[in-house]
PDB file of N, CA and C in Angstrom:
ATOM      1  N   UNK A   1      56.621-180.865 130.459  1.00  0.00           N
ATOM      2  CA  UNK A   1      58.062-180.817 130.292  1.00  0.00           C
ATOM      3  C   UNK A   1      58.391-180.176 128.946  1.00  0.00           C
ATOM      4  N   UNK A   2      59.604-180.174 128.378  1.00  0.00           N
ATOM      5  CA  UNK A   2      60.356-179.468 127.420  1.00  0.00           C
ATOM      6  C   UNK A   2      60.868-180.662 125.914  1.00  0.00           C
ATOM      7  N   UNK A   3      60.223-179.693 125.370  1.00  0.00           N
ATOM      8  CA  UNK A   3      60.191-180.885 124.312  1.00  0.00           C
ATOM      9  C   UNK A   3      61.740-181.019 123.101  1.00  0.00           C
ATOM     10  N   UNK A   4      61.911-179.685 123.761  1.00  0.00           N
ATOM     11  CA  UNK A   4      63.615-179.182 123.230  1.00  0.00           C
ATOM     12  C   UNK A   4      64.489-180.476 124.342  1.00  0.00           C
ATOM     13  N   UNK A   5      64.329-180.431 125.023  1.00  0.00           N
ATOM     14  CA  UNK A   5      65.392-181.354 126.408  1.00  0.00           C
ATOM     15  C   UNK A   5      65.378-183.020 126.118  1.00  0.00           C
ATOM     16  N   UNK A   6      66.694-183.125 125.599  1.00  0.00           N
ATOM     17  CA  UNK A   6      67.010-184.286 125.073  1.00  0.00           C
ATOM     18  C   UNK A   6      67.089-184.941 126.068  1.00  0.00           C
ATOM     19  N   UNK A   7      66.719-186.760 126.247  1.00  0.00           N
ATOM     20  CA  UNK A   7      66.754-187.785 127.164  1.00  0.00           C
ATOM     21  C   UNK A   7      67.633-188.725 126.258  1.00  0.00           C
ATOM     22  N   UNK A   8      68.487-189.342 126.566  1.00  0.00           N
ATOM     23  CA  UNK A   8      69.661-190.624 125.942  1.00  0.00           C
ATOM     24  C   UNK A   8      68.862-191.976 127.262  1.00  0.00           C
ATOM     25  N   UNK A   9      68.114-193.136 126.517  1.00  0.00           N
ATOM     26  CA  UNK A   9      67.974-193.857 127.308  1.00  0.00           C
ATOM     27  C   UNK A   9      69.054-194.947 127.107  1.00  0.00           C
ATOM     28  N   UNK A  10      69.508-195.359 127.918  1.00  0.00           N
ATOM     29  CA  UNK A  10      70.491-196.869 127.736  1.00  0.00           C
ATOM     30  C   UNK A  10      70.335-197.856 128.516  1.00  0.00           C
ATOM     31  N   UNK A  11      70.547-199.343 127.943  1.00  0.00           N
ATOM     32  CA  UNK A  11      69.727-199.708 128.560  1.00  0.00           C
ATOM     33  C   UNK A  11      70.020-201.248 127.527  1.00  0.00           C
ATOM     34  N   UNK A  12      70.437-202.261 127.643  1.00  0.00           N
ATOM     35  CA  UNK A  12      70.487-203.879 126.391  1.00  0.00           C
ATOM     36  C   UNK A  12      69.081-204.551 126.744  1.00  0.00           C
ATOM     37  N   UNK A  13      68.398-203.969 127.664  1.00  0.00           N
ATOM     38  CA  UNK A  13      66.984-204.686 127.794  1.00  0.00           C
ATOM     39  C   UNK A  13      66.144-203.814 127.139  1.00  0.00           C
ATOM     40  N   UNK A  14      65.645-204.845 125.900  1.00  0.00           N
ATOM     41  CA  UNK A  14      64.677-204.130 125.181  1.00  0.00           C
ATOM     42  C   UNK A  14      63.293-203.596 126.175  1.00  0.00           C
ATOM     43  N   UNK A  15      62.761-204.568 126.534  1.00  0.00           N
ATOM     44  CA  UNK A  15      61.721-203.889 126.860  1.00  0.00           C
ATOM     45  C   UNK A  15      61.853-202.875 128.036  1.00  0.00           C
ATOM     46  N   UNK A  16      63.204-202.624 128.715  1.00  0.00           N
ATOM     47  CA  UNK A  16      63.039-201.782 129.707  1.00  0.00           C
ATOM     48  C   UNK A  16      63.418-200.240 129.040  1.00  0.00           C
ATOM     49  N   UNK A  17      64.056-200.016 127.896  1.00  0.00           N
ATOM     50  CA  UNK A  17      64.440-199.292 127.576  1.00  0.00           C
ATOM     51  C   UNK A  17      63.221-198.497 126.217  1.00  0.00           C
ATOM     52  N   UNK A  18      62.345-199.377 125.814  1.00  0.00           N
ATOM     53  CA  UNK A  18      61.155-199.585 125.078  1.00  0.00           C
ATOM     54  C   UNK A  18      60.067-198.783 126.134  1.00  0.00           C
ATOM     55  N   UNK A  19      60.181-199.296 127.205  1.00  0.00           N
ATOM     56  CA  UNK A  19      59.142-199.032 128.555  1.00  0.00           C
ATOM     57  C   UNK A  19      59.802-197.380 128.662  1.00  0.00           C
ATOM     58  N   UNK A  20      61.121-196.664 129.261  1.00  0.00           N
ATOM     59  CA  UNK A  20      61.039-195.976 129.788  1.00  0.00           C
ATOM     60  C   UNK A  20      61.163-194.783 128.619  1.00  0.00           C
ATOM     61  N   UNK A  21      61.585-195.154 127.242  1.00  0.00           N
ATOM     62  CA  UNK A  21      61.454-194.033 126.246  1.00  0.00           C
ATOM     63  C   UNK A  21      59.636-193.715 126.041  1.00  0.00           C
ATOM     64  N   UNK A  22      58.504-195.276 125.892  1.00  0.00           N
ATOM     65  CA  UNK A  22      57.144-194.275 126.022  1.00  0.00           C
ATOM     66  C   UNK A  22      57.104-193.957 127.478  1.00  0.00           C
ATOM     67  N   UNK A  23      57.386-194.104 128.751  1.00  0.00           N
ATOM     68  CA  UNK A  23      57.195-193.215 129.523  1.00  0.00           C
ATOM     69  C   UNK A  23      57.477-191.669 129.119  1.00  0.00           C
ATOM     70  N   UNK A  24      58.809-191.431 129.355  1.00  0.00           N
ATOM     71  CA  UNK A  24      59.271-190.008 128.934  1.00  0.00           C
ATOM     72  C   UNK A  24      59.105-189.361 127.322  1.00  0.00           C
ATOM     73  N   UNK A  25      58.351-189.590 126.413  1.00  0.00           N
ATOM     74  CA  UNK A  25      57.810-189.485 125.458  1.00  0.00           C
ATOM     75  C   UNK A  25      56.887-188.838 125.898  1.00  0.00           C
ATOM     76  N   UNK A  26      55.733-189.715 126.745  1.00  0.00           N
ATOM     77  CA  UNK A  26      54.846-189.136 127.121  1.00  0.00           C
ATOM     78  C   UNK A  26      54.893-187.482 127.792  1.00  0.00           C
ATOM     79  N   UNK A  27      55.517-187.709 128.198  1.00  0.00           N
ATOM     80  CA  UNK A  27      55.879-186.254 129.148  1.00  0.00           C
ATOM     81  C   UNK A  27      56.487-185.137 127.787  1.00  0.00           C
ATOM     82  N   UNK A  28      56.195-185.358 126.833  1.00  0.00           N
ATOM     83  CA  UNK A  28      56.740-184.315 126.159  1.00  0.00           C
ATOM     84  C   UNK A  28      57.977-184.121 125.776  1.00  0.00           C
ATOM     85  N   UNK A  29      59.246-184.925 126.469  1.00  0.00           N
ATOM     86  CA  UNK A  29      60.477-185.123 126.294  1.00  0.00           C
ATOM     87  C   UNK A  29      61.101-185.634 124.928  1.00  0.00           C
ATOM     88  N   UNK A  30      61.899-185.026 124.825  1.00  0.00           N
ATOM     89  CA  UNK A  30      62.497-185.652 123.075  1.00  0.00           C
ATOM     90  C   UNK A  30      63.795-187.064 123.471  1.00  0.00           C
ATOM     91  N   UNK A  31      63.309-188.031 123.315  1.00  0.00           N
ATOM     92  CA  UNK A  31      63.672-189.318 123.601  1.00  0.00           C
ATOM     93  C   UNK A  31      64.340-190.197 122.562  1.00  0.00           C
ATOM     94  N   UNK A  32      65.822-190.322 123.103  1.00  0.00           N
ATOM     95  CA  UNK A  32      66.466-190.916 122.233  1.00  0.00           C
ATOM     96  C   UNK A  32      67.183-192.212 123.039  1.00  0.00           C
ATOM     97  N   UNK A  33      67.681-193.630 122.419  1.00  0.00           N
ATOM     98  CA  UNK A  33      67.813-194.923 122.706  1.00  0.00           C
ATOM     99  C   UNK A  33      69.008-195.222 122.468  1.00  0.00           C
ATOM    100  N   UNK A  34      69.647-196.576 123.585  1.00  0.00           N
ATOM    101  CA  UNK A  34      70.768-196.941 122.519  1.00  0.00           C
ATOM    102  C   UNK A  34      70.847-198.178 123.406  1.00  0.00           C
ATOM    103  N   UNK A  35      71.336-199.548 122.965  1.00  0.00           N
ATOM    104  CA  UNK A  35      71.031-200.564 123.292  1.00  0.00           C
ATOM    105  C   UNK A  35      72.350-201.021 124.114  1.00  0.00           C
ATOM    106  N   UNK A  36      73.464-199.920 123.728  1.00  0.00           N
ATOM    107  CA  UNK A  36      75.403-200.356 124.098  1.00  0.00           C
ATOM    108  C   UNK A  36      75.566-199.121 124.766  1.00  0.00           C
ATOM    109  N   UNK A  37      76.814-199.667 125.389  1.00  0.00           N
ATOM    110  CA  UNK A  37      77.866-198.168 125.872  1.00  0.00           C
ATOM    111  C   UNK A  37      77.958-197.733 124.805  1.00  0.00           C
ATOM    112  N   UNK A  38      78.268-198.647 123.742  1.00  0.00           N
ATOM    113  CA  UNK A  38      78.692-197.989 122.189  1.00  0.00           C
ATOM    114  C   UNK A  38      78.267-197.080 121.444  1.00  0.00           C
ATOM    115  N   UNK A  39      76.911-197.681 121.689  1.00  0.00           N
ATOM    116  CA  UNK A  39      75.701-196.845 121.021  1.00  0.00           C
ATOM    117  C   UNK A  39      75.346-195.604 121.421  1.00  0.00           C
ATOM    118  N   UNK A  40      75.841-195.771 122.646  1.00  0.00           N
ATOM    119  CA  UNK A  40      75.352-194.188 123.899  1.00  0.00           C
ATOM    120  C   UNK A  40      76.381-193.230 123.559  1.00  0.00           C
ATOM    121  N   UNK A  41      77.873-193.497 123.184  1.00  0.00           N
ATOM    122  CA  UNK A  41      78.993-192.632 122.912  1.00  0.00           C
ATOM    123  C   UNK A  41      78.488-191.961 121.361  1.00  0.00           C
ATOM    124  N   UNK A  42      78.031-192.798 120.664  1.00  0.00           N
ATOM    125  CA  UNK A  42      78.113-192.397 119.200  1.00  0.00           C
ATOM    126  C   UNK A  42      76.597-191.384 119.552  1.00  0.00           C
ATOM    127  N   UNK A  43      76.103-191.166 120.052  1.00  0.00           N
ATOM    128  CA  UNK A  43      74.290-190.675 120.243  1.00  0.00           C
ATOM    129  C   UNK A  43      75.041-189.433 121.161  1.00  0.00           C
ATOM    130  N   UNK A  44      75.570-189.478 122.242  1.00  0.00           N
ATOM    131  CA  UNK A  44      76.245-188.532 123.265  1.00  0.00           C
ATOM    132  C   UNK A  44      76.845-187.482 122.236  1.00  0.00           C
ATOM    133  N   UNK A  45      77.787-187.888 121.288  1.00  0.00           N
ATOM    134  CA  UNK A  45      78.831-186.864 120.509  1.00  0.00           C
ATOM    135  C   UNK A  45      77.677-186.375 119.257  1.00  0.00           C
ATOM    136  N   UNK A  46      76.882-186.862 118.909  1.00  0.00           N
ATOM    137  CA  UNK A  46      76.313-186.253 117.632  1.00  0.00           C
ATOM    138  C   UNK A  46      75.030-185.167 118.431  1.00  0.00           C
ATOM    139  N   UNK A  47      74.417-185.773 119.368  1.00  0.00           N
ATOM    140  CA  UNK A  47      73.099-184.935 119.949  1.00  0.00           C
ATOM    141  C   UNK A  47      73.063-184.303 121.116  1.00  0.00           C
ATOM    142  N   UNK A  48      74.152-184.743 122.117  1.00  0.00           N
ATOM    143  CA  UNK A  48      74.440-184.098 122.999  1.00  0.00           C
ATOM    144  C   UNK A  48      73.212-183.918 124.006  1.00  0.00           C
ATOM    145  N   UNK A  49      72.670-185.016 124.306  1.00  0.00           N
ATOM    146  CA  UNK A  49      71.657-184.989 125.459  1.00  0.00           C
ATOM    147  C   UNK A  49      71.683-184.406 126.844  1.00  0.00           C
ATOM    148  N   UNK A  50      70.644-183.599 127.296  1.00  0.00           N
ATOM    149  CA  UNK A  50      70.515-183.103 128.548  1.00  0.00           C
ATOM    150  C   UNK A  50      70.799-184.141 129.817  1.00  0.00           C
ATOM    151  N   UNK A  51      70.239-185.200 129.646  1.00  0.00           N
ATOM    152  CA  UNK A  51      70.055-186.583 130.573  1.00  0.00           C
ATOM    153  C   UNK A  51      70.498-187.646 129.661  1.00  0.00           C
ATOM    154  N   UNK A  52      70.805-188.222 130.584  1.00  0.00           N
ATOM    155  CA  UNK A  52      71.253-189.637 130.187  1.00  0.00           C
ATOM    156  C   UNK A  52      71.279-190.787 131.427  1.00  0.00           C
ATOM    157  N   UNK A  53      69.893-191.769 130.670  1.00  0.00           N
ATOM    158  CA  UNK A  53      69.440-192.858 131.885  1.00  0.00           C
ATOM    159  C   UNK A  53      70.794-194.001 131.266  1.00  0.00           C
ATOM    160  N   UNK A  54      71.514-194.560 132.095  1.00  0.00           N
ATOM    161  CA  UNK A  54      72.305-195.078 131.931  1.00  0.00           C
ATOM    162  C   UNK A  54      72.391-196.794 132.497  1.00  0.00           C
ATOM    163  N   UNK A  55      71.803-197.677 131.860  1.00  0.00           N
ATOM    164  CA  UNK A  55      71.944-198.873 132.464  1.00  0.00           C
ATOM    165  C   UNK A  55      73.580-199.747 133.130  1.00  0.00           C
ATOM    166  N   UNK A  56      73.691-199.649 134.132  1.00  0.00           N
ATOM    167  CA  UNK A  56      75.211-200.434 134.538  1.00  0.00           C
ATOM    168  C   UNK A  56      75.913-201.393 134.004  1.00  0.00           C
ATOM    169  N   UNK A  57      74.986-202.651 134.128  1.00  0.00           N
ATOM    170  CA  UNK A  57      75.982-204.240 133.600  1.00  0.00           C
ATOM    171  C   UNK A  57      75.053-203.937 132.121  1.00  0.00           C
ATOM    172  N   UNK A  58      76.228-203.648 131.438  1.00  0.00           N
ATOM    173  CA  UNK A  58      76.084-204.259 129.908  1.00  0.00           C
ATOM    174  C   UNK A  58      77.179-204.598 129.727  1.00  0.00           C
ATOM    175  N   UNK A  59      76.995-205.514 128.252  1.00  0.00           N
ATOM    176  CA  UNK A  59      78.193-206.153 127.545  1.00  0.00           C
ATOM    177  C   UNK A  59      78.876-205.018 126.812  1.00  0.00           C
ATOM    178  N   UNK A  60      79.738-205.618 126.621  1.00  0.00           N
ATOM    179  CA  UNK A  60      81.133-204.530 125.939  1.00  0.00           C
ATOM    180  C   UNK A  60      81.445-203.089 126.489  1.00  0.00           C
ATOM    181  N   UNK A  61      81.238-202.422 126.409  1.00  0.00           N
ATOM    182  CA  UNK A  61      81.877-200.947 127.032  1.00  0.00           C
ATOM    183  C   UNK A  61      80.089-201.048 128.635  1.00  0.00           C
ATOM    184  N   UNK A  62      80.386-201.095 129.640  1.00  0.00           N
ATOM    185  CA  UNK A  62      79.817-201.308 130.647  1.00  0.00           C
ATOM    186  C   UNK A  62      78.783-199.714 130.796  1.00  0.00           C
ATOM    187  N   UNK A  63      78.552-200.164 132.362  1.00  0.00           N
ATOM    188  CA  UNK A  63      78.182-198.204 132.072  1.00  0.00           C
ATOM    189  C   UNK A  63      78.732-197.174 132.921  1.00  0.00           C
ATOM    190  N   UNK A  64      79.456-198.062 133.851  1.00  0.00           N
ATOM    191  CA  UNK A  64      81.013-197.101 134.613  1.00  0.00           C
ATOM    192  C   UNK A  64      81.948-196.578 133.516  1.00  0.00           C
ATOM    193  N   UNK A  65      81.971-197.109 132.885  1.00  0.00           N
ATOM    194  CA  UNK A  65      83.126-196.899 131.448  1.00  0.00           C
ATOM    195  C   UNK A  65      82.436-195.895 130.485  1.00  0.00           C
ATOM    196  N   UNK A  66      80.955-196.301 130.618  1.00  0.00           N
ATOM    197  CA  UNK A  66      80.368-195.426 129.246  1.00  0.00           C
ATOM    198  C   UNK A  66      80.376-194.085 130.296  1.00  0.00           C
ATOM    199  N   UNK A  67      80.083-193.848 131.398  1.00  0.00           N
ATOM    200  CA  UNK A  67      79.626-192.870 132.063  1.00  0.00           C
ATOM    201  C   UNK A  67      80.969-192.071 131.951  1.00  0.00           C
ATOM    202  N   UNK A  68      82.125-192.860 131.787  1.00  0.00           N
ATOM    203  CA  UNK A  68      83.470-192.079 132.396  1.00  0.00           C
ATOM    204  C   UNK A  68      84.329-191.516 131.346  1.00  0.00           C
ATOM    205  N   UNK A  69      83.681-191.892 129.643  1.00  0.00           N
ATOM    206  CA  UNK A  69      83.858-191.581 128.637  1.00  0.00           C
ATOM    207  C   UNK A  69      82.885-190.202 128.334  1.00  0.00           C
ATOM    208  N   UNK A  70      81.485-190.011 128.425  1.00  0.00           N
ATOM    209  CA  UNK A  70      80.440-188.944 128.452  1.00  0.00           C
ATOM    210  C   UNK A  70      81.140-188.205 129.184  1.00  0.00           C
ATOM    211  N   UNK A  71      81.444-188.053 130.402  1.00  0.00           N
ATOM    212  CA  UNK A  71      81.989-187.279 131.416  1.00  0.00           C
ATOM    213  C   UNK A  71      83.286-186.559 130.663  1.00  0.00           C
ATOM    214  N   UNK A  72      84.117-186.848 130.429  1.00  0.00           N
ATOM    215  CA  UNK A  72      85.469-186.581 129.416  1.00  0.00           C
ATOM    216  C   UNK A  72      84.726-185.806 128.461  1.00  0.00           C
ATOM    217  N   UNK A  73      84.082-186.575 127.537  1.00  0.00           N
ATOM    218  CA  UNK A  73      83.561-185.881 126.488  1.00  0.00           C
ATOM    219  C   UNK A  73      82.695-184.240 126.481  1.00  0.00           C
ATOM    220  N   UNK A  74      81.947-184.418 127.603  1.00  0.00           N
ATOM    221  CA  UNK A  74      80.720-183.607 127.964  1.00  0.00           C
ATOM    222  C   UNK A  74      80.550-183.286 129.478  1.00  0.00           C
ATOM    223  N   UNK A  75      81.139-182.721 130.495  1.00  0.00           N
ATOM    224  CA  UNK A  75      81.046-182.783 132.017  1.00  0.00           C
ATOM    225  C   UNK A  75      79.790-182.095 132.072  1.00  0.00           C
ATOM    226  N   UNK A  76      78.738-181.369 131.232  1.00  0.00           N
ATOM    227  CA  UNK A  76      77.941-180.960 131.501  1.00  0.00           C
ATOM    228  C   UNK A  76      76.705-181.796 131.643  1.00  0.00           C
ATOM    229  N   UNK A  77      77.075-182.933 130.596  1.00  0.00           N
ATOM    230  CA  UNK A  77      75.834-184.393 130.826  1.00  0.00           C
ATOM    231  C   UNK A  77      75.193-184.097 132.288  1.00  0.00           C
ATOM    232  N   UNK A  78      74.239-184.646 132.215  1.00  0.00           N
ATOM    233  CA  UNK A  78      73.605-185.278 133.666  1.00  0.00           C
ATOM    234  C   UNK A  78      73.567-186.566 133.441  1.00  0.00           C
ATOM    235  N   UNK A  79      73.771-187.366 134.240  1.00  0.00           N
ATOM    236  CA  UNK A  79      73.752-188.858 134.110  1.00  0.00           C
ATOM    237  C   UNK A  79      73.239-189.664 135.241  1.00  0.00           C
ATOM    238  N   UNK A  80      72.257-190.096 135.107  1.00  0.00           N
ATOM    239  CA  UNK A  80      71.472-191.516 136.124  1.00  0.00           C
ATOM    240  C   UNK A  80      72.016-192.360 135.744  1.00  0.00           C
ATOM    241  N   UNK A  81      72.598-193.350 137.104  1.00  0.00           N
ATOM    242  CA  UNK A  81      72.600-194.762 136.669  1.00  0.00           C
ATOM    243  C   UNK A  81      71.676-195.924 137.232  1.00  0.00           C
ATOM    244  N   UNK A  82      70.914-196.348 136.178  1.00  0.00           N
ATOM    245  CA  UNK A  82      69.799-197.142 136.879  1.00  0.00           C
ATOM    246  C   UNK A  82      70.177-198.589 137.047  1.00  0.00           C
ATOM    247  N   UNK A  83      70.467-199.361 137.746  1.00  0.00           N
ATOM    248  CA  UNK A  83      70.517-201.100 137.927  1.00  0.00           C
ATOM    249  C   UNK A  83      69.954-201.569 138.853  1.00  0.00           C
ATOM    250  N   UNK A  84      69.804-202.692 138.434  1.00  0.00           N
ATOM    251  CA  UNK A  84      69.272-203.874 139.814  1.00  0.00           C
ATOM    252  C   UNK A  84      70.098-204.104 140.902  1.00  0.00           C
ATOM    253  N   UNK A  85      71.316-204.002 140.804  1.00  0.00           N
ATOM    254  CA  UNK A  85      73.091-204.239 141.380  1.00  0.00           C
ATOM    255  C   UNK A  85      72.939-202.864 142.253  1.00  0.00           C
ATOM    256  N   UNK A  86      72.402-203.500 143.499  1.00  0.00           N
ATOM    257  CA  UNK A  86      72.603-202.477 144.622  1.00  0.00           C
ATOM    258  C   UNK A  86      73.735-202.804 145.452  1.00  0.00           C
ATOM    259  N   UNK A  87      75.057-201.892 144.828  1.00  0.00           N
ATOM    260  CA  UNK A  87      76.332-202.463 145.079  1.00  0.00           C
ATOM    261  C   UNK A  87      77.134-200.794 145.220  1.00  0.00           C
ATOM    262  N   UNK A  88      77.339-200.497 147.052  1.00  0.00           N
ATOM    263  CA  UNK A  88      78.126-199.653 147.355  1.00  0.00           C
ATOM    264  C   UNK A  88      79.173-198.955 146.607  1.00  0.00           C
ATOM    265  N   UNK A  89      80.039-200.578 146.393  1.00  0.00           N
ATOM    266  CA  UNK A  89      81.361-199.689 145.814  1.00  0.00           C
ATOM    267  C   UNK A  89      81.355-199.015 144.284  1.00  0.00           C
ATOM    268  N   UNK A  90      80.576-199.836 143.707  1.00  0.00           N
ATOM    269  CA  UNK A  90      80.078-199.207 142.019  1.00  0.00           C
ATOM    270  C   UNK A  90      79.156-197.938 142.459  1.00  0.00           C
ATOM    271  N   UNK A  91      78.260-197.595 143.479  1.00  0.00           N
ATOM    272  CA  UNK A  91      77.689-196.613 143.415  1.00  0.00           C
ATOM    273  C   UNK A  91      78.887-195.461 143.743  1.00  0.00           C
ATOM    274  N   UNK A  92      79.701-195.785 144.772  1.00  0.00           N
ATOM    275  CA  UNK A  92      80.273-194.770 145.024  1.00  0.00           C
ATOM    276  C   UNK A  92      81.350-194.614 143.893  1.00  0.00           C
ATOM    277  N   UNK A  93      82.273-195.469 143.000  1.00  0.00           N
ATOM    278  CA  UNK A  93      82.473-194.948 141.946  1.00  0.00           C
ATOM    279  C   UNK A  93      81.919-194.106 140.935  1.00  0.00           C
ATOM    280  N   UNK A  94      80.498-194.382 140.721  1.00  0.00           N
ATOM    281  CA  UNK A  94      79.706-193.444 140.031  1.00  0.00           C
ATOM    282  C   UNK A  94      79.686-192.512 140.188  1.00  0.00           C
ATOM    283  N   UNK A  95      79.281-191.823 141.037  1.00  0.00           N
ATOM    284  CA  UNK A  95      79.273-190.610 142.202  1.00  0.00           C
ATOM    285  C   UNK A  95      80.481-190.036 141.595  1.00  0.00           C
ATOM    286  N   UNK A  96      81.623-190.515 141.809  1.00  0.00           N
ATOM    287  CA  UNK A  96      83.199-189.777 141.753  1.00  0.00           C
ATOM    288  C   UNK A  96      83.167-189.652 140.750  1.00  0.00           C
ATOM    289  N   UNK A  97      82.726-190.466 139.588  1.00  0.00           N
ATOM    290  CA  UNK A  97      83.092-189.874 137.592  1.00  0.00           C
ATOM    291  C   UNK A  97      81.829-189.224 137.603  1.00  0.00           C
ATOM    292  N   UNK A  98      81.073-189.124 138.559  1.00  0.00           N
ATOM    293  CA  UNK A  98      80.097-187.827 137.773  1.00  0.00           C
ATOM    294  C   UNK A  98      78.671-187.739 138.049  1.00  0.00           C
ATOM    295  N   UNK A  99      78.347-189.012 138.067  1.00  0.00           N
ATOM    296  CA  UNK A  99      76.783-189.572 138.175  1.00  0.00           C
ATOM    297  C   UNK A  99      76.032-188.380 139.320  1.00  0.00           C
ATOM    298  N   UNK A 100      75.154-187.763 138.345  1.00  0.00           N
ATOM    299  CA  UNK A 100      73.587-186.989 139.417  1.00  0.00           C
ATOM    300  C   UNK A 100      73.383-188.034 139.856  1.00  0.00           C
ATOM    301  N   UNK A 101      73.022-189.589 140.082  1.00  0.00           N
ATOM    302  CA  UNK A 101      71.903-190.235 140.801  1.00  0.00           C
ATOM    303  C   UNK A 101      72.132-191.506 140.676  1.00  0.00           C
ATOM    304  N   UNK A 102      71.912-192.566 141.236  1.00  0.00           N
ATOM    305  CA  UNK A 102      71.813-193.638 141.326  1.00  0.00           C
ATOM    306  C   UNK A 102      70.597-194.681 141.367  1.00  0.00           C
ATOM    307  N   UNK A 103      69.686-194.979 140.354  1.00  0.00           N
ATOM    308  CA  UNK A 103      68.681-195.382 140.810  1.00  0.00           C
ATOM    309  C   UNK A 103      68.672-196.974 140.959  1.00  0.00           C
ATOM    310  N   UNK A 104      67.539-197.780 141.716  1.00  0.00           N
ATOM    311  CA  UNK A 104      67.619-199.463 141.747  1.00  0.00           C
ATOM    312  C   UNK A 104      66.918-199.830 140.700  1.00  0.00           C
ATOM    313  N   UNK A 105      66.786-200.848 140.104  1.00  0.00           N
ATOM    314  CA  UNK A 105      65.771-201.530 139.697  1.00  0.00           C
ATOM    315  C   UNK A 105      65.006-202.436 140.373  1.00  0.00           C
ATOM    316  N   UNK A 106      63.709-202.831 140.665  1.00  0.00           N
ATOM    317  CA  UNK A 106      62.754-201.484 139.939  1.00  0.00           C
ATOM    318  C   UNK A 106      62.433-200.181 140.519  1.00  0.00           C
ATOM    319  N   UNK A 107      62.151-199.612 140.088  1.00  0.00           N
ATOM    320  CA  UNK A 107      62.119-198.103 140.200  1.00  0.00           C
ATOM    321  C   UNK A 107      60.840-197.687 140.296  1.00  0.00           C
ATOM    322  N   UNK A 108      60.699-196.619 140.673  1.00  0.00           N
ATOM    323  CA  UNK A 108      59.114-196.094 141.131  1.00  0.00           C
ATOM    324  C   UNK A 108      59.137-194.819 139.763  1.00  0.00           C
ATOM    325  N   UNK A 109      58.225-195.310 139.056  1.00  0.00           N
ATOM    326  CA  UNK A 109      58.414-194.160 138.014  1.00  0.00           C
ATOM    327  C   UNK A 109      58.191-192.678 138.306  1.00  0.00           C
ATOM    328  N   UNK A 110      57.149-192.491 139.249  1.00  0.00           N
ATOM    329  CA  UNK A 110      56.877-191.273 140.156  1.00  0.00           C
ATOM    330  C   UNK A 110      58.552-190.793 140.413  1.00  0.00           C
ATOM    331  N   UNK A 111      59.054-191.273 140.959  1.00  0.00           N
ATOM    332  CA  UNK A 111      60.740-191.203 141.230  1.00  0.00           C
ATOM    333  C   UNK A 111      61.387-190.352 140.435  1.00  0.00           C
ATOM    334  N   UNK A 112      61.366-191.474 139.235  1.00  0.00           N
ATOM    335  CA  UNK A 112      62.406-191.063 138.250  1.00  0.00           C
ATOM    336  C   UNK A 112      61.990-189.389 137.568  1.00  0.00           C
ATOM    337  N   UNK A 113      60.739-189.320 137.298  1.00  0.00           N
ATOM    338  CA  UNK A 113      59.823-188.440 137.264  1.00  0.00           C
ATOM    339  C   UNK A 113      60.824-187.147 137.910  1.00  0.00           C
ATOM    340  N   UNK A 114      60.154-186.891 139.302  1.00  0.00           N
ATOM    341  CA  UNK A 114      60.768-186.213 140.072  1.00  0.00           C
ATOM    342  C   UNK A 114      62.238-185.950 139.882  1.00  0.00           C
ATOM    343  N   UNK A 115      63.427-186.703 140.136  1.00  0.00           N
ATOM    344  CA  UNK A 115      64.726-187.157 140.009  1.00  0.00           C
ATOM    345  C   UNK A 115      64.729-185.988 138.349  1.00  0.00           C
ATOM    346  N   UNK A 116      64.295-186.471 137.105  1.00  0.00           N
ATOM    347  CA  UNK A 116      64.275-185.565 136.124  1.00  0.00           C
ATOM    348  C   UNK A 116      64.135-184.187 136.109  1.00  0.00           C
ATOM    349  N   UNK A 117      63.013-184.255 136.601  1.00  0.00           N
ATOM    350  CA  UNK A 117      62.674-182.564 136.707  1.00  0.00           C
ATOM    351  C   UNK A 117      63.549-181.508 137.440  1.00  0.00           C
ATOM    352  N   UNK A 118      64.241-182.731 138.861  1.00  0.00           N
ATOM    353  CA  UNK A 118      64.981-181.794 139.484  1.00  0.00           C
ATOM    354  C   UNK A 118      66.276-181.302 138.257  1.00  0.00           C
ATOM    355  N   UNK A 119      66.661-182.529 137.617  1.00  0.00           N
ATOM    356  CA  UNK A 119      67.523-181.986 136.573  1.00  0.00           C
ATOM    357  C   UNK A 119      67.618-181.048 135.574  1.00  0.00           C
ATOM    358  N   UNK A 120      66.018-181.186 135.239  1.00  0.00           N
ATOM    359  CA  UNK A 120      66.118-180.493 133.903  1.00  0.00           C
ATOM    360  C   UNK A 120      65.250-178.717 134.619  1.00  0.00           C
ATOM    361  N   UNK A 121      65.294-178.774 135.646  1.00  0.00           N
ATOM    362  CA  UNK A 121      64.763-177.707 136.163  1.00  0.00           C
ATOM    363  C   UNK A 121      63.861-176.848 135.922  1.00  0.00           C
ATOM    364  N   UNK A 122      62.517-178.059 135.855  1.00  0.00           N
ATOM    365  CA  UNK A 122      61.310-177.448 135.595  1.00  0.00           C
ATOM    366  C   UNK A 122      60.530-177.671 137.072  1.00  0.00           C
TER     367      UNK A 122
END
């Protein structure tokens, strides 16, 4: 992969967000974190990431909200939203503010893998 092609992981679970930055590390990807919606807006406007793994239920700014703020900000983002909350009507909101993808938790990393590449178009 491209070591120029920024990744924004988000994500209030440390270790899942710990887990999928050394995954995509590994791959050569330039991997950046943020623990809030908050954190993801302030990281989105300064670095301007190619991808952005986007965790759903968080506290304070959610990730329908963070997604629908990036989107405004940046329509060029790509944005995954990864959760455990296999829930129609939030997916299909996603979809409408913008979201490339929807993934479950847990996830098949082979997946996400794939799912990336189609993005970053290697």
């Amino acid at each position: 992969m491209d070591k120029t092609k920024k990744i924004l992981v988000v994500d209030d679970e440390d270790d899942v967000r710990l887990f999928l930055q050394d995954f995509l590390s590994e791959r050569d990807l330039q991997v950046m974190s943020a623990s809030s919606g908050e954190e993801a807006l302030e990281i989105v406007d300064k670095e301007r990431p190619d991808i952005v793994l986007l965790d759903l239920m968080m506290p304070g700014i959610d990730g329908l909200e963070c997604l629908e703020r990036i989107m405004k900000k940046n329509p060029a983002t790509n944005v995954i939203m990864i959760t455990a909350l296999n829930d129609d009507v939030r997916v299909a909101k996603a979809r409408k503010l913008g979201a490339q993808n929807y993934i479950l938790k847990p996830f098949s990393l082979g997946y996400l893998e794939t799912e990336l590449m189609k993005l970053l178009g290697d």
